[in-house]
C-alpha atoms as a PDB file:
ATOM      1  CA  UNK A   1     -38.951   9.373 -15.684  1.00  0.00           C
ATOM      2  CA  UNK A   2     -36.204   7.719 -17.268  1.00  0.00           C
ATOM      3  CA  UNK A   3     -33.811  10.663 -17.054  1.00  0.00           C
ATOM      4  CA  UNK A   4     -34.266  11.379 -13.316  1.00  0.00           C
ATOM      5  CA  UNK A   5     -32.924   7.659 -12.946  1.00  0.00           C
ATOM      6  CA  UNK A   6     -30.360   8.540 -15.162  1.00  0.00           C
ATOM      7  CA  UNK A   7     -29.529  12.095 -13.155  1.00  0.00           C
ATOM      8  CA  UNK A   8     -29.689  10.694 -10.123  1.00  0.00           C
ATOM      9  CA  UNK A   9     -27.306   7.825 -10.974  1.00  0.00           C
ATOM     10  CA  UNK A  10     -24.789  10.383 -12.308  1.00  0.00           C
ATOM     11  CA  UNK A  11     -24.888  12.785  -9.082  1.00  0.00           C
ATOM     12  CA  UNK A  12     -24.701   9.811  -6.927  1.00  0.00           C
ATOM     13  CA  UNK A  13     -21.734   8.543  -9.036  1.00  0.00           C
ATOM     14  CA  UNK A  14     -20.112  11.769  -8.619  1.00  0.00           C
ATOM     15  CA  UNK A  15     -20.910  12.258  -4.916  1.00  0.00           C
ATOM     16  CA  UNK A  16     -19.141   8.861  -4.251  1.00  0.00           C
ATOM     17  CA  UNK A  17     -15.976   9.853  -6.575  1.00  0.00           C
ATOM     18  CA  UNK A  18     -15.439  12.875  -4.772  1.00  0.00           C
ATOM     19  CA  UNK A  19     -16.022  11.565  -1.414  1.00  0.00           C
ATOM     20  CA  UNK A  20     -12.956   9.084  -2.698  1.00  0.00           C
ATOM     21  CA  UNK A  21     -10.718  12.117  -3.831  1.00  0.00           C
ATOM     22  CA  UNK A  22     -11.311  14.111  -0.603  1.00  0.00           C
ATOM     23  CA  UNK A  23     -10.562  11.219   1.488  1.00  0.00           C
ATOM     24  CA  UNK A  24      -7.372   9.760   0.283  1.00  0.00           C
ATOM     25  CA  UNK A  25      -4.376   8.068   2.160  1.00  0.00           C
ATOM     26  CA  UNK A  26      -0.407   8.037   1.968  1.00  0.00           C
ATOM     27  CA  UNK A  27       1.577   4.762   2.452  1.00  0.00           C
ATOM     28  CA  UNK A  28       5.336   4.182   2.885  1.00  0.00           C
ATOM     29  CA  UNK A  29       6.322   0.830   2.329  1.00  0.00           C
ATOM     30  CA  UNK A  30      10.045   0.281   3.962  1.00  0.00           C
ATOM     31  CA  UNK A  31      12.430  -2.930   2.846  1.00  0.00           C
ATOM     32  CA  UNK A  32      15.540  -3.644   4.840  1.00  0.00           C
ATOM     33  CA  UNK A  33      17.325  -6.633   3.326  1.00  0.00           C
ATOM     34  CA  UNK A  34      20.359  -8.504   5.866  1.00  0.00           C
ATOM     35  CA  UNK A  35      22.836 -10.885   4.347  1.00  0.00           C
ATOM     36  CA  UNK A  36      24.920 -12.517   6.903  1.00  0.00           C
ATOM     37  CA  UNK A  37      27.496 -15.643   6.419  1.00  0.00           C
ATOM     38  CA  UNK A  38      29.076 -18.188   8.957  1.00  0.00           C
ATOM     39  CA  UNK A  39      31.807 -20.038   7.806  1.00  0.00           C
ATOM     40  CA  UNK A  40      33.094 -23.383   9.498  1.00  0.00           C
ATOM     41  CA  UNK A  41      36.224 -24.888   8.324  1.00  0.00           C
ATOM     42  CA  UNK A  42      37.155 -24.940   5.159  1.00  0.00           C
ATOM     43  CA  UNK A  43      34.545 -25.402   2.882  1.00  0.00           C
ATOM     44  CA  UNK A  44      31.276 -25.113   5.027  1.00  0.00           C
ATOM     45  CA  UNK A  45      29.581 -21.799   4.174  1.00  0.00           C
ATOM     46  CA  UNK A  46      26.224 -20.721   5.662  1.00  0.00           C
ATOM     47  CA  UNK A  47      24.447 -17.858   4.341  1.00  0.00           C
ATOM     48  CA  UNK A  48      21.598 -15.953   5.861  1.00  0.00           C
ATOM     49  CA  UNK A  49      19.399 -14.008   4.565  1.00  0.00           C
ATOM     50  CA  UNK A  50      16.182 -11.940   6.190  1.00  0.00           C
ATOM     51  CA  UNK A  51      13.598  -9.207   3.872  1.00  0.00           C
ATOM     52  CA  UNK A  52      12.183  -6.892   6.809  1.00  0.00           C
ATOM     53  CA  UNK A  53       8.401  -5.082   5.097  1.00  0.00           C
ATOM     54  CA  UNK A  54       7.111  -1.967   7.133  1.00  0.00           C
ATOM     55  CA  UNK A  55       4.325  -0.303   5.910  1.00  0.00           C
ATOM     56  CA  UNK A  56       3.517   3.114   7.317  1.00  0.00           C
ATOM     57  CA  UNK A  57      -0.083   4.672   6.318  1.00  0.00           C
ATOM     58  CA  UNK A  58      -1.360   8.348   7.006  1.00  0.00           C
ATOM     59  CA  UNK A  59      -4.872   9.257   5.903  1.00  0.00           C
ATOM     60  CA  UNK A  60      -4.922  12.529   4.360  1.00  0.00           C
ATOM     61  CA  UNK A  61      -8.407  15.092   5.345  1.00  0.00           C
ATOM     62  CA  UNK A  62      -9.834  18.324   5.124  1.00  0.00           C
END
């Protein structure tokens, strides 16, 4: 009795693993850095700075 448990623990195992691998996904990630700098007079200096994230996902199938 024991090993069915133990079979059926390892074929379910297995059957989720696989279902995993076959199902799988691709993701891009995308960073776009900007710098940008305003200067007023003489010694007034304003820097900007902006981090743009794009993520772009594609499941793989059959």
């Amino acid at each position: 009795m024991k090993k069915k448990q133990i079979l059926v623990a390892v074929v379910a195992i297995g059957a989720i693993a696989g279902a995993v691998a076959l199902t799988g996904c691709n993701v891009t990630r995308t960073v776009t850095t900007q710098s940008q700098y305003y200067q007023r007079g003489d010694t007034s200096c304003t820097i900007i700075t902006k981090t743009v994230e794009s993520y772009d996902g594609k499941k793989n199938g059959l």
